[in-house]
N, C-alpha and C. Protein backbone atom coordinates (compact mmCIF):
# COMPACT_ATOMS: atom_id res chain seq x y z
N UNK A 1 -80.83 -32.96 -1.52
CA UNK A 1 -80.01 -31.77 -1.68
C UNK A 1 -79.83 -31.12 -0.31
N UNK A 2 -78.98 -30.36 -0.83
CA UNK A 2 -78.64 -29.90 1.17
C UNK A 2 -79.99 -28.67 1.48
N UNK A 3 -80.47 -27.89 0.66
CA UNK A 3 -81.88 -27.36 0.89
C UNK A 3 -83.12 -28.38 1.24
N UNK A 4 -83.30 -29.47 0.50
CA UNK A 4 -84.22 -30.60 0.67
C UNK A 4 -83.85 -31.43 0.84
N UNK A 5 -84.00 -32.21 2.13
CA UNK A 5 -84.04 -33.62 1.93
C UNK A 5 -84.83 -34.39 2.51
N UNK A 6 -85.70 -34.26 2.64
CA UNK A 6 -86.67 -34.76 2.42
C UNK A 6 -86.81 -36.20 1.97
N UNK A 7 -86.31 -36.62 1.00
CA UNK A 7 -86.22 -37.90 0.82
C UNK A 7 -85.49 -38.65 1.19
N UNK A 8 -84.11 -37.91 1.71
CA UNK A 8 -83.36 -38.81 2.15
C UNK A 8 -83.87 -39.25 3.68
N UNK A 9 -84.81 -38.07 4.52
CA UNK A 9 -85.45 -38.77 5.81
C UNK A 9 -86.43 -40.27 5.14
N UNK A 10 -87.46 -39.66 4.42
CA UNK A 10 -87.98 -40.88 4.12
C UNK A 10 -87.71 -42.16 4.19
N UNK A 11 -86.45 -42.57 3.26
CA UNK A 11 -85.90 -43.43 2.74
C UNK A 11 -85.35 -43.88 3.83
N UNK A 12 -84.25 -43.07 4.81
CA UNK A 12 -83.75 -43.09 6.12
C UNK A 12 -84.70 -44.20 7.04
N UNK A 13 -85.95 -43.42 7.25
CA UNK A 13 -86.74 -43.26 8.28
C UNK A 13 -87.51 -44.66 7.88
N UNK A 14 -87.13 -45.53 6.78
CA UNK A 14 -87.67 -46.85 6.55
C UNK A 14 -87.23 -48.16 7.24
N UNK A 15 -85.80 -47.83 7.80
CA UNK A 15 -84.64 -48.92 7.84
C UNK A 15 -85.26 -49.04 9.23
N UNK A 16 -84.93 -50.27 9.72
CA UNK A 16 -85.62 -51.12 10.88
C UNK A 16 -84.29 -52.13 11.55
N UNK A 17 -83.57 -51.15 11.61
CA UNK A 17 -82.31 -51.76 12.01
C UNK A 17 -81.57 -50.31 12.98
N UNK A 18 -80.72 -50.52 13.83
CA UNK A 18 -79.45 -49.51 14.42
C UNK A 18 -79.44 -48.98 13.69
N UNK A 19 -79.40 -47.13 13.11
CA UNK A 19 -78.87 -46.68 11.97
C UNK A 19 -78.17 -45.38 12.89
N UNK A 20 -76.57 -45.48 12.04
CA UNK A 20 -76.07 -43.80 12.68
C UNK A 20 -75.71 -43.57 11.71
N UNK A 21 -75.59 -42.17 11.80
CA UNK A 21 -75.20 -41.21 10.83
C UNK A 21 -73.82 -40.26 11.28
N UNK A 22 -72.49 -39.90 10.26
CA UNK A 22 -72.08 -38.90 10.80
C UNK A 22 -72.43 -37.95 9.56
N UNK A 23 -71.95 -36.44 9.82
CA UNK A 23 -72.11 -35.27 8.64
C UNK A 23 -70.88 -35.71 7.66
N UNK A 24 -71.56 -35.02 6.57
CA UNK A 24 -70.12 -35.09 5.45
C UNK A 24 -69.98 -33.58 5.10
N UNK A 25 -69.37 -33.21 4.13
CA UNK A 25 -69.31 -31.83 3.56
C UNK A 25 -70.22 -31.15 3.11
N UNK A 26 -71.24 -32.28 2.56
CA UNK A 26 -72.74 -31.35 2.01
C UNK A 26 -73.50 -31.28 2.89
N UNK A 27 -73.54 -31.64 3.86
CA UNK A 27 -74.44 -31.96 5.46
C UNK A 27 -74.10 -30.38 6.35
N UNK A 28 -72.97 -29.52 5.97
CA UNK A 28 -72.47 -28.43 6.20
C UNK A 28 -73.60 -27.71 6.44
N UNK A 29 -74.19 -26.91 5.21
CA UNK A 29 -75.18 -26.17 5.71
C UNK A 29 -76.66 -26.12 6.74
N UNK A 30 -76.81 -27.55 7.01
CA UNK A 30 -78.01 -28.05 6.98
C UNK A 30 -77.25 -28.71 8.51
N UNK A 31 -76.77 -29.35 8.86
CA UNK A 31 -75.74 -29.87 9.74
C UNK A 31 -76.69 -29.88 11.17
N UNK A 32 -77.04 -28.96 12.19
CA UNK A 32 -77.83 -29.26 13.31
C UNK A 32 -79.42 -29.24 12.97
N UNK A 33 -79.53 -28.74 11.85
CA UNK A 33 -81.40 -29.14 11.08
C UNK A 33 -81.06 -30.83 11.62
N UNK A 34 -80.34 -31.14 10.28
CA UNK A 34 -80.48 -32.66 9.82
C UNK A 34 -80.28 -33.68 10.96
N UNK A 35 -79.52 -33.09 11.77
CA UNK A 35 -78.52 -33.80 12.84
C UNK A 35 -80.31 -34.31 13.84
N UNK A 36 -81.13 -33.23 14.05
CA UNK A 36 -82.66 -32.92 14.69
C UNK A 36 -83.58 -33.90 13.83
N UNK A 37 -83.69 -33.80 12.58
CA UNK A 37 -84.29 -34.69 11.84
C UNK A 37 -84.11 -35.67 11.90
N UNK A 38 -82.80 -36.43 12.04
CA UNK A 38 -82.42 -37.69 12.11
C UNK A 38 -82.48 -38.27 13.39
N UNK A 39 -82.39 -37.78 14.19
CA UNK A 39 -82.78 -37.91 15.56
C UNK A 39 -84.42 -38.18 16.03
N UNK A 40 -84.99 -37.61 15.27
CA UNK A 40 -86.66 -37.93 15.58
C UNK A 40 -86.76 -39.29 15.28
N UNK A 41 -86.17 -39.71 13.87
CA UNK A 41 -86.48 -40.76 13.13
C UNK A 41 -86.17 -41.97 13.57
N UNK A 42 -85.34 -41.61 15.05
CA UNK A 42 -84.60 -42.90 15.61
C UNK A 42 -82.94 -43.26 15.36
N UNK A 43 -82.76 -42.00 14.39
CA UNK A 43 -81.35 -42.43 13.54
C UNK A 43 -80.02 -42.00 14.58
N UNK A 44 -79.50 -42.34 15.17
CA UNK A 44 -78.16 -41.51 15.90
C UNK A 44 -77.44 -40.86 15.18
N UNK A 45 -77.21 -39.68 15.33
CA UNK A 45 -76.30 -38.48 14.95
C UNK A 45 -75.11 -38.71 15.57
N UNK A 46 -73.89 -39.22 14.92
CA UNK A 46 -72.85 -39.13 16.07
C UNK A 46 -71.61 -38.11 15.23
N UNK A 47 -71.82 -37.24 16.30
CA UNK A 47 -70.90 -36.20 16.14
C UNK A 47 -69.56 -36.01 16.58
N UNK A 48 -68.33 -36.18 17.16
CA UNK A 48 -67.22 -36.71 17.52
C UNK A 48 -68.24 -37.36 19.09
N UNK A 49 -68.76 -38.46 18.50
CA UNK A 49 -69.24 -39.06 20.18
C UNK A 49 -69.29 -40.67 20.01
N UNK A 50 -69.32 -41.50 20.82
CA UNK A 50 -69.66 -42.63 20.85
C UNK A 50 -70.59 -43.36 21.50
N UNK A 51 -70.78 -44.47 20.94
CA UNK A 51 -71.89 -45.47 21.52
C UNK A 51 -71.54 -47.00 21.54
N UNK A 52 -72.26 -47.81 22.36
CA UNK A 52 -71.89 -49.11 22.42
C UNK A 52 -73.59 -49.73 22.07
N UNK A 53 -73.61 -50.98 21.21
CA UNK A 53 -74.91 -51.61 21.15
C UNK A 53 -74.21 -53.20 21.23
N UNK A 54 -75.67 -54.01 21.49
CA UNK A 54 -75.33 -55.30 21.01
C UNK A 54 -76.00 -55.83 20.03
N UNK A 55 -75.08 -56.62 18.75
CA UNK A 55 -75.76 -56.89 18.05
C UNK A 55 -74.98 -58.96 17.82
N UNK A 56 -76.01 -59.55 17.68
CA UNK A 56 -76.18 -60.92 17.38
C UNK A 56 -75.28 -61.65 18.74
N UNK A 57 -75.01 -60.86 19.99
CA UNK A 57 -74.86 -61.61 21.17
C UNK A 57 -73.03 -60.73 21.21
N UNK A 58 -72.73 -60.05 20.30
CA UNK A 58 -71.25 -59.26 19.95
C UNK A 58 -71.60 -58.09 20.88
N UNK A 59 -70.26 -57.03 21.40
CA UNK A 59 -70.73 -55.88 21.66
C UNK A 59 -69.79 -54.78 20.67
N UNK A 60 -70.54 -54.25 20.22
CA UNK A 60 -70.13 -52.83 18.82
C UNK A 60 -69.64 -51.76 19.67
N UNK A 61 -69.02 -51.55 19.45
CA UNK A 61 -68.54 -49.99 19.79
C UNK A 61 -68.06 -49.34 18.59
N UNK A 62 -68.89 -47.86 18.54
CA UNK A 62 -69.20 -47.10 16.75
C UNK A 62 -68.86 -45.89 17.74
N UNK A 63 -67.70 -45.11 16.99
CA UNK A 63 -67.49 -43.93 17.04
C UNK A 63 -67.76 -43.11 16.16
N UNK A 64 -68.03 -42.00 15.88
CA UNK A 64 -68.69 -40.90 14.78
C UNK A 64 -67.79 -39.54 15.08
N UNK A 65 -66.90 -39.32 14.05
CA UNK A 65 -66.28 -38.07 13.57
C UNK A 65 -67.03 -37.50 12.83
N UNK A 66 -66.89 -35.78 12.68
CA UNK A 66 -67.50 -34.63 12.52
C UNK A 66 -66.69 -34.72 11.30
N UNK A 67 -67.17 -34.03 10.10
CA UNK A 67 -66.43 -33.29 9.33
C UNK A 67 -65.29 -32.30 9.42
N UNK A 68 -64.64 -32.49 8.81
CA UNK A 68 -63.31 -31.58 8.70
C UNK A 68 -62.89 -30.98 7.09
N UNK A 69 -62.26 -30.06 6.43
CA UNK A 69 -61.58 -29.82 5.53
C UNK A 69 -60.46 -29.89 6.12
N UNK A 70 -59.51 -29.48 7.01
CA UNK A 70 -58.63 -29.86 6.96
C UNK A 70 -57.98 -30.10 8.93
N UNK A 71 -56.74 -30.01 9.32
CA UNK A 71 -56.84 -30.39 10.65
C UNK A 71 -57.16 -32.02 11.17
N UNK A 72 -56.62 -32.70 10.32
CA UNK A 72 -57.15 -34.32 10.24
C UNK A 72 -56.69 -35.22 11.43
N UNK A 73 -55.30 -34.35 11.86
CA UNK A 73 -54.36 -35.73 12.92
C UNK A 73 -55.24 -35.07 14.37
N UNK A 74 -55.33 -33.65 14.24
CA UNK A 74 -55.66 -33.05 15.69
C UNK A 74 -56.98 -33.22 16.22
N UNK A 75 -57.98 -33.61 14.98
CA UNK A 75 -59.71 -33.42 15.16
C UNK A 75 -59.72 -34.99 15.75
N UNK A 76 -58.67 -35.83 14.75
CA UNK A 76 -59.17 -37.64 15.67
C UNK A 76 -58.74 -37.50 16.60
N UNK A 77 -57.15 -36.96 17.08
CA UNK A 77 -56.68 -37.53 17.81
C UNK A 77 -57.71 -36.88 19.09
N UNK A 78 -58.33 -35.63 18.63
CA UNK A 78 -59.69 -35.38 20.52
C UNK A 78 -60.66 -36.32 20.36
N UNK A 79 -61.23 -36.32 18.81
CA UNK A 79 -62.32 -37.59 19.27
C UNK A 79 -61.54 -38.70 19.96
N UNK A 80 -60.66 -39.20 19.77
CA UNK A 80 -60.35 -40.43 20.31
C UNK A 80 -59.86 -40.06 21.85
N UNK A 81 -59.77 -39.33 21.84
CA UNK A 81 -59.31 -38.86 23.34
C UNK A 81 -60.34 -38.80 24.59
N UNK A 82 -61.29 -38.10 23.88
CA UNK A 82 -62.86 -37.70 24.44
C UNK A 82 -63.37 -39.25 24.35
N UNK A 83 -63.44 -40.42 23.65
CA UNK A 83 -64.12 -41.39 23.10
C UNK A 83 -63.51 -42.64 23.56
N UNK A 84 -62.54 -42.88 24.59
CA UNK A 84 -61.96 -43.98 24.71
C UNK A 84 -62.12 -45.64 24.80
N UNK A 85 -61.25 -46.47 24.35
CA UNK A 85 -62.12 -47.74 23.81
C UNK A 85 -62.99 -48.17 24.93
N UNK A 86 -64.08 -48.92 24.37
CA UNK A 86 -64.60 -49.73 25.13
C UNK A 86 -64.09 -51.33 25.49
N UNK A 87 -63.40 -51.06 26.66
CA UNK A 87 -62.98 -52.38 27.03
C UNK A 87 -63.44 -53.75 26.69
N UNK A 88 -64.45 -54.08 26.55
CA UNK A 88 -65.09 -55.39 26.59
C UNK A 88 -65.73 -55.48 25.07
N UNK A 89 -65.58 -55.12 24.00
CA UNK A 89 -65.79 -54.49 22.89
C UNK A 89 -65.66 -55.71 22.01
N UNK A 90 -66.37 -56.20 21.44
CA UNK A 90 -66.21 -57.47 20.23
C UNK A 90 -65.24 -56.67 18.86
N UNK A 91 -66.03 -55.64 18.57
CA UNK A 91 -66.35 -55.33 17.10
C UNK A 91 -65.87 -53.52 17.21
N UNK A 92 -64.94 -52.86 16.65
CA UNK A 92 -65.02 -51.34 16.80
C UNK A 92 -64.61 -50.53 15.77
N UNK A 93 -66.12 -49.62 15.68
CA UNK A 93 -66.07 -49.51 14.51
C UNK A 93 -65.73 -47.26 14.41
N UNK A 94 -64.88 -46.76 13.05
CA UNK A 94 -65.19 -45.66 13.22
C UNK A 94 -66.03 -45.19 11.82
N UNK A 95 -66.80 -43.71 12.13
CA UNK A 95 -67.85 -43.67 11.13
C UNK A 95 -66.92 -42.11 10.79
N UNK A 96 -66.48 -41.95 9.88
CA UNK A 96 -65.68 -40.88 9.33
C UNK A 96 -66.29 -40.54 7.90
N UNK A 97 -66.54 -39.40 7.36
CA UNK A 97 -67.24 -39.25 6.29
C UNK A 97 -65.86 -38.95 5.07
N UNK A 98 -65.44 -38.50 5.71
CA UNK A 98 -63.24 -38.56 4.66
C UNK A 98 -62.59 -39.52 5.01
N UNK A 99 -62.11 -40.04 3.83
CA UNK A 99 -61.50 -41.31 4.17
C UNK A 99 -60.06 -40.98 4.23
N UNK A 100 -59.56 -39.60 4.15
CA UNK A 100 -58.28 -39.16 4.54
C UNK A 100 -58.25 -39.72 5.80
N UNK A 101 -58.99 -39.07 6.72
CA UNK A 101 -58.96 -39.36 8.12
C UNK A 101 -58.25 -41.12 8.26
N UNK A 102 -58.48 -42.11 7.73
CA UNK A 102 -57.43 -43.26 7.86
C UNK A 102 -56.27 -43.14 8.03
N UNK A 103 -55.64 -42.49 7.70
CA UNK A 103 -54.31 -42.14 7.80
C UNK A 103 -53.77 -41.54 9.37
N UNK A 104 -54.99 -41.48 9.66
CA UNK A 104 -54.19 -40.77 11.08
C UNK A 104 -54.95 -41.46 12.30
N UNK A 105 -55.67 -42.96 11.51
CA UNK A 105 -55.82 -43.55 13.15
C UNK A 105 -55.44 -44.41 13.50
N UNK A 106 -54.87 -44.24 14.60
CA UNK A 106 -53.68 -45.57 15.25
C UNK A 106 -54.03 -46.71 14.69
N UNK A 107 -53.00 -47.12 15.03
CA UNK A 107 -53.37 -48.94 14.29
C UNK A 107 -53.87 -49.54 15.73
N UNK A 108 -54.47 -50.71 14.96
CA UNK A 108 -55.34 -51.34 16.04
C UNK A 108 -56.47 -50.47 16.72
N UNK A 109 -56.71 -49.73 16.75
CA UNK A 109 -57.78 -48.89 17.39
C UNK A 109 -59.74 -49.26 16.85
N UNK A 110 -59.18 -49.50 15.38
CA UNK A 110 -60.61 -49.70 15.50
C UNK A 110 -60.72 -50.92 14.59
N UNK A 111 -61.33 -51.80 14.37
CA UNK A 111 -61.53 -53.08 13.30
C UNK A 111 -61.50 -52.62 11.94
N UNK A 112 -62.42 -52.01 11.84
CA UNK A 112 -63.45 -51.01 10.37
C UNK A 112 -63.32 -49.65 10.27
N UNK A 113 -63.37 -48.91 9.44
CA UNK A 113 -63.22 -47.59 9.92
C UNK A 113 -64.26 -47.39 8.01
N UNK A 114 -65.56 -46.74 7.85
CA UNK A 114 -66.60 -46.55 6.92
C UNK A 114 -66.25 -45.04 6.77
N UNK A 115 -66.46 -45.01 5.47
CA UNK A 115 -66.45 -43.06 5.06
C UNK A 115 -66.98 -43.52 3.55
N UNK A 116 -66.63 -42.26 2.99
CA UNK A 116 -67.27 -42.46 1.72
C UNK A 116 -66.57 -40.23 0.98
N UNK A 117 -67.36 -39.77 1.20
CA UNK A 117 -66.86 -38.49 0.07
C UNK A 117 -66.16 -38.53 -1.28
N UNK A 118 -65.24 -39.52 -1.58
CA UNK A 118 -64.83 -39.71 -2.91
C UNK A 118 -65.62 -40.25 -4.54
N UNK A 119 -66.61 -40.36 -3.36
CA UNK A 119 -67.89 -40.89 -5.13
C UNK A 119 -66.61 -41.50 -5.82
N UNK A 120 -65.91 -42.84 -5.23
CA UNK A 120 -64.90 -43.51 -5.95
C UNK A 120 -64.44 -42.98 -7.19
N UNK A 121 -63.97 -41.77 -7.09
CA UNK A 121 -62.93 -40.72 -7.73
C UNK A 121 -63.49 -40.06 -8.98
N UNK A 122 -65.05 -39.80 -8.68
CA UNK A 122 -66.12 -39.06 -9.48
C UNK A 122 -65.65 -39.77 -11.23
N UNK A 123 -64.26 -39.66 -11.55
CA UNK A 123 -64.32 -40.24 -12.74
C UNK A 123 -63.46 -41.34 -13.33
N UNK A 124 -63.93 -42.33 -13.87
CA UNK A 124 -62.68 -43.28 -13.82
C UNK A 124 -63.77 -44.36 -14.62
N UNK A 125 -62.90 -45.69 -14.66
CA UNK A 125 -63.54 -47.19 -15.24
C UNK A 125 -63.83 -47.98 -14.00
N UNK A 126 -64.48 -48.22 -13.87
CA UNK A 126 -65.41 -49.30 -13.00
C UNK A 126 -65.75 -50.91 -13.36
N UNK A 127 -65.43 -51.44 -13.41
CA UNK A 127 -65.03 -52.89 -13.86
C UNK A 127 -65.61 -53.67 -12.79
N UNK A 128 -66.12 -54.87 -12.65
CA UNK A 128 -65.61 -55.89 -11.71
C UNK A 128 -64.79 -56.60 -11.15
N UNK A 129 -64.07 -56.59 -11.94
CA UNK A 129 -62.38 -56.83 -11.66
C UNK A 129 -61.60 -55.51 -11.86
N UNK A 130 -61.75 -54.24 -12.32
CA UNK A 130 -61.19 -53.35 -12.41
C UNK A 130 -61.49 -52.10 -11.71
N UNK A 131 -60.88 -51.26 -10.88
CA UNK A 131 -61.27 -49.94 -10.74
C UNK A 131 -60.33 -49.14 -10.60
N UNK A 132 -60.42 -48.12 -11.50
CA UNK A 132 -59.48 -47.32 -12.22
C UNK A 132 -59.85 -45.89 -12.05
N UNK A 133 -59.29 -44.74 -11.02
CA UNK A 133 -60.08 -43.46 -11.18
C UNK A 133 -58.30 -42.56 -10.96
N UNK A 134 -58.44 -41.31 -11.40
CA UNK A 134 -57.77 -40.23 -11.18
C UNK A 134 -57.07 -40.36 -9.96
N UNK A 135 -58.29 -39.89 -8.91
CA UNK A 135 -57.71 -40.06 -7.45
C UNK A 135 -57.26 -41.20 -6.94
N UNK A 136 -57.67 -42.80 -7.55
CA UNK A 136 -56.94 -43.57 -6.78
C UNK A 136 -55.16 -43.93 -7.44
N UNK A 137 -55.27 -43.92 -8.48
CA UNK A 137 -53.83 -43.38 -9.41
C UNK A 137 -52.58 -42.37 -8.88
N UNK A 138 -53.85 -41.47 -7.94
CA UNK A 138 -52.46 -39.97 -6.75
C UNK A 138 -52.72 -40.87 -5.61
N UNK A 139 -53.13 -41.99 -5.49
CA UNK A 139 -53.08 -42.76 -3.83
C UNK A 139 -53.93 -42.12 -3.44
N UNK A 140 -54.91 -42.04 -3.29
CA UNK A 140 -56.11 -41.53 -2.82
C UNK A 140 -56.89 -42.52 -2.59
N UNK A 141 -57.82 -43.17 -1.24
CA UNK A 141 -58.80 -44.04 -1.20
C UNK A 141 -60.27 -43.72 -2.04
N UNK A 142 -60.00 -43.91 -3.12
CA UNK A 142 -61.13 -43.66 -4.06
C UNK A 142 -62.53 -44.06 -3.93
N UNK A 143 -62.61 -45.49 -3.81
CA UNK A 143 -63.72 -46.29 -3.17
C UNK A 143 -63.32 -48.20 -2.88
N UNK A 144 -64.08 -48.59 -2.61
CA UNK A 144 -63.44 -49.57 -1.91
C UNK A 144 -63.12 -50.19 -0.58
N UNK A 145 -62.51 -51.28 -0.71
CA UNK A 145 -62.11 -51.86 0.58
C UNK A 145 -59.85 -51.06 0.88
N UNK A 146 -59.44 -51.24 1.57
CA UNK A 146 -58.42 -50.72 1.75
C UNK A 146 -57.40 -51.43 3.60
N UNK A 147 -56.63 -51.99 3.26
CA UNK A 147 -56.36 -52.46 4.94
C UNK A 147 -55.02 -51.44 4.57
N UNK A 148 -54.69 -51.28 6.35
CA UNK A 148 -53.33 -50.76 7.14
C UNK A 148 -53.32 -51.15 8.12
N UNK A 149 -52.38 -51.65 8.52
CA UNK A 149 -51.46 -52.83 9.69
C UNK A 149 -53.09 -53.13 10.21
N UNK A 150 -53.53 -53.95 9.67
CA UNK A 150 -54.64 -54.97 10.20
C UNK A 150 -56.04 -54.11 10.89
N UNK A 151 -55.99 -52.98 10.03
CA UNK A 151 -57.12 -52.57 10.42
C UNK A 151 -57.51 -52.55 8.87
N UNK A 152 -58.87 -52.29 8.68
CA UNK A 152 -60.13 -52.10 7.20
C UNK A 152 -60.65 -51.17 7.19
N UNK A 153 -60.47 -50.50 6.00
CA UNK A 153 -61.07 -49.40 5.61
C UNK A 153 -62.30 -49.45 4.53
N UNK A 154 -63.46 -48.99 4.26
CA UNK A 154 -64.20 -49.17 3.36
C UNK A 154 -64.88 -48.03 2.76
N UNK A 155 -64.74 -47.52 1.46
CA UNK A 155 -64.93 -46.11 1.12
C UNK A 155 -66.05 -46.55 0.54
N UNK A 156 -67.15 -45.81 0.90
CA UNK A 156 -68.67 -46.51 0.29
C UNK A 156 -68.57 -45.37 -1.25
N UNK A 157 -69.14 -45.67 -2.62
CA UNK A 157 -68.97 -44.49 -4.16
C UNK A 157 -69.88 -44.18 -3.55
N UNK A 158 -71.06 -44.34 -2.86
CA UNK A 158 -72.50 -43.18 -3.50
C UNK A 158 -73.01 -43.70 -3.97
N UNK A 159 -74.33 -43.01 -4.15
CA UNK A 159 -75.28 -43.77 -5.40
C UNK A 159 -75.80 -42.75 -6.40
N UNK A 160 -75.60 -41.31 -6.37
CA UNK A 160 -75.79 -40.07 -6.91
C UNK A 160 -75.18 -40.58 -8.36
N UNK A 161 -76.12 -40.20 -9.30
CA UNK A 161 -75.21 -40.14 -10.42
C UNK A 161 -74.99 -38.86 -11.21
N UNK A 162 -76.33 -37.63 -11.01
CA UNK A 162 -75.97 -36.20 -11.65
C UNK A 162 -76.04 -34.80 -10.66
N UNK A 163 -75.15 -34.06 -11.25
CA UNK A 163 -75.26 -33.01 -10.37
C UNK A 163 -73.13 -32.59 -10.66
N UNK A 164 -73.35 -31.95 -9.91
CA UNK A 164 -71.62 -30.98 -10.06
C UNK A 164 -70.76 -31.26 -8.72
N UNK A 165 -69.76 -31.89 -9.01
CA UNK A 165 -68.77 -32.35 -10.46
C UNK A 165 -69.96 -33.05 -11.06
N UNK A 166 -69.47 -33.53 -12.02
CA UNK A 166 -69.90 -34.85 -12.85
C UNK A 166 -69.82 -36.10 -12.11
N UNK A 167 -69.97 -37.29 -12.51
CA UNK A 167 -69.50 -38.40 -12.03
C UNK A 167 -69.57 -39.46 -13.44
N UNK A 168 -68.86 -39.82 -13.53
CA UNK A 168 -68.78 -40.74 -15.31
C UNK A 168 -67.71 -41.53 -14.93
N UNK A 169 -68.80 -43.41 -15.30
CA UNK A 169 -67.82 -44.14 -14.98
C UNK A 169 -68.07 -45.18 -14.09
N UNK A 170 -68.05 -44.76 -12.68
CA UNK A 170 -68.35 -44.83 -11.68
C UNK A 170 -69.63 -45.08 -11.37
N UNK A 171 -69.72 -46.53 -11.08
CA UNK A 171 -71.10 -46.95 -11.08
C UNK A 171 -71.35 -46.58 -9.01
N UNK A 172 -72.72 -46.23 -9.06
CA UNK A 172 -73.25 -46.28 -7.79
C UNK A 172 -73.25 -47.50 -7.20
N UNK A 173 -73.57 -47.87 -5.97
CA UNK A 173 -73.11 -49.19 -4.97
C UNK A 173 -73.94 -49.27 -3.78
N UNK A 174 -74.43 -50.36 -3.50
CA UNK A 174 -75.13 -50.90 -2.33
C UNK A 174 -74.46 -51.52 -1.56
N UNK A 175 -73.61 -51.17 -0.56
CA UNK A 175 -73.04 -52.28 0.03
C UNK A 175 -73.36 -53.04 1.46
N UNK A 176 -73.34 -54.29 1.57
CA UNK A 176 -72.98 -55.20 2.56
C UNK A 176 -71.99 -55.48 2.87
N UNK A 177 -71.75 -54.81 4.27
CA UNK A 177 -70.47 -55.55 5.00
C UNK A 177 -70.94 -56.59 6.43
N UNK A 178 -70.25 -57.99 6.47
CA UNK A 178 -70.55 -59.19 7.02
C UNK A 178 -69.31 -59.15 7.62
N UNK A 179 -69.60 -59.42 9.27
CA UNK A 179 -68.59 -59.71 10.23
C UNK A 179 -68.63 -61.35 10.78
């Protein structure tokens, strides 16, 4: 919860791999606490900032946008301004917690672009072959995979299942993504 979380460092603070984090909307109140917490744990906080690692002999370049409600074309277009590519770059990735924000980043700019906030459209049918919610019905990236002119988008649901809104439907998700 955004008063406790406590478990989510725990759980965090287990992974034995690169881990970054950007804020989402519930991360609001709590936002330079958590940003400090996650930082002890080894976790990168990336706040409109970037970083380069290497992973399996590739070089990553992961950018991290801040939360926004609204102001979507003007907030990327400084991160990306402030953040410019890394030339020699295998793999580039952006970490956006709204998956609105797709819509307003150049094409070609980044390979992947990860968010999540839609709890894949809090209510809807969830199928294996089917996924069916409110918001993805108004064109909304609900959850999912999603391409535009050859870039990938991937809206992670969550794994929360109670609390306000509701969520019904909509199964929680572990995902692996393989490059």
């Amino acid at each position: 919860s955004e008063a406790e979380h406590g478990a989510l460092l725990h759980a965090l603070g287990q992974l034995r791999a690169p881990t970054f984090a950007v804020p989402g909307n519930h991360d609001l109140p709590v936002r330079d606490v958590l940003g400090v917490e996650l930082e002890a744990l080894g976790i990168r906080w990336l706040v409109d900032a970037a970083t380069t690692l290497e992973v399996g002999g590739a070089r990553v370049e992961i950018v991290g946008a801040d939360f926004r409600w609204r102001g979507h074309a003007t907030h990327i277009a400084g991160v990306l301004a402030a953040c410019p590519p890394v030339p020699d770059a295998d793999v580039r990735l952006l970490l956006v917690h709204d998956p609105r924000n797709f819509s307003v980043v150049p094409s070609g700019r980044f390979d992947l672009v990860l968010s999540g906030h839609t709890h894949g459209g809090q209510l809807g049918l969830d199928l294996p072959s089917l996924h069916l919610s409110p918001l993805g019905l108004l064109g909304a990236y609900d959850g999912g995979h999603f391409t535009r002119d050859g870039t990938h988008l991937y809206v992670h649901r969550g794994n929360w299942h109670t609390g306000w809104p509701p969520r019904m439907g909509i199964a929680g998700e572990l995902a692996v993504i393989e490059f």
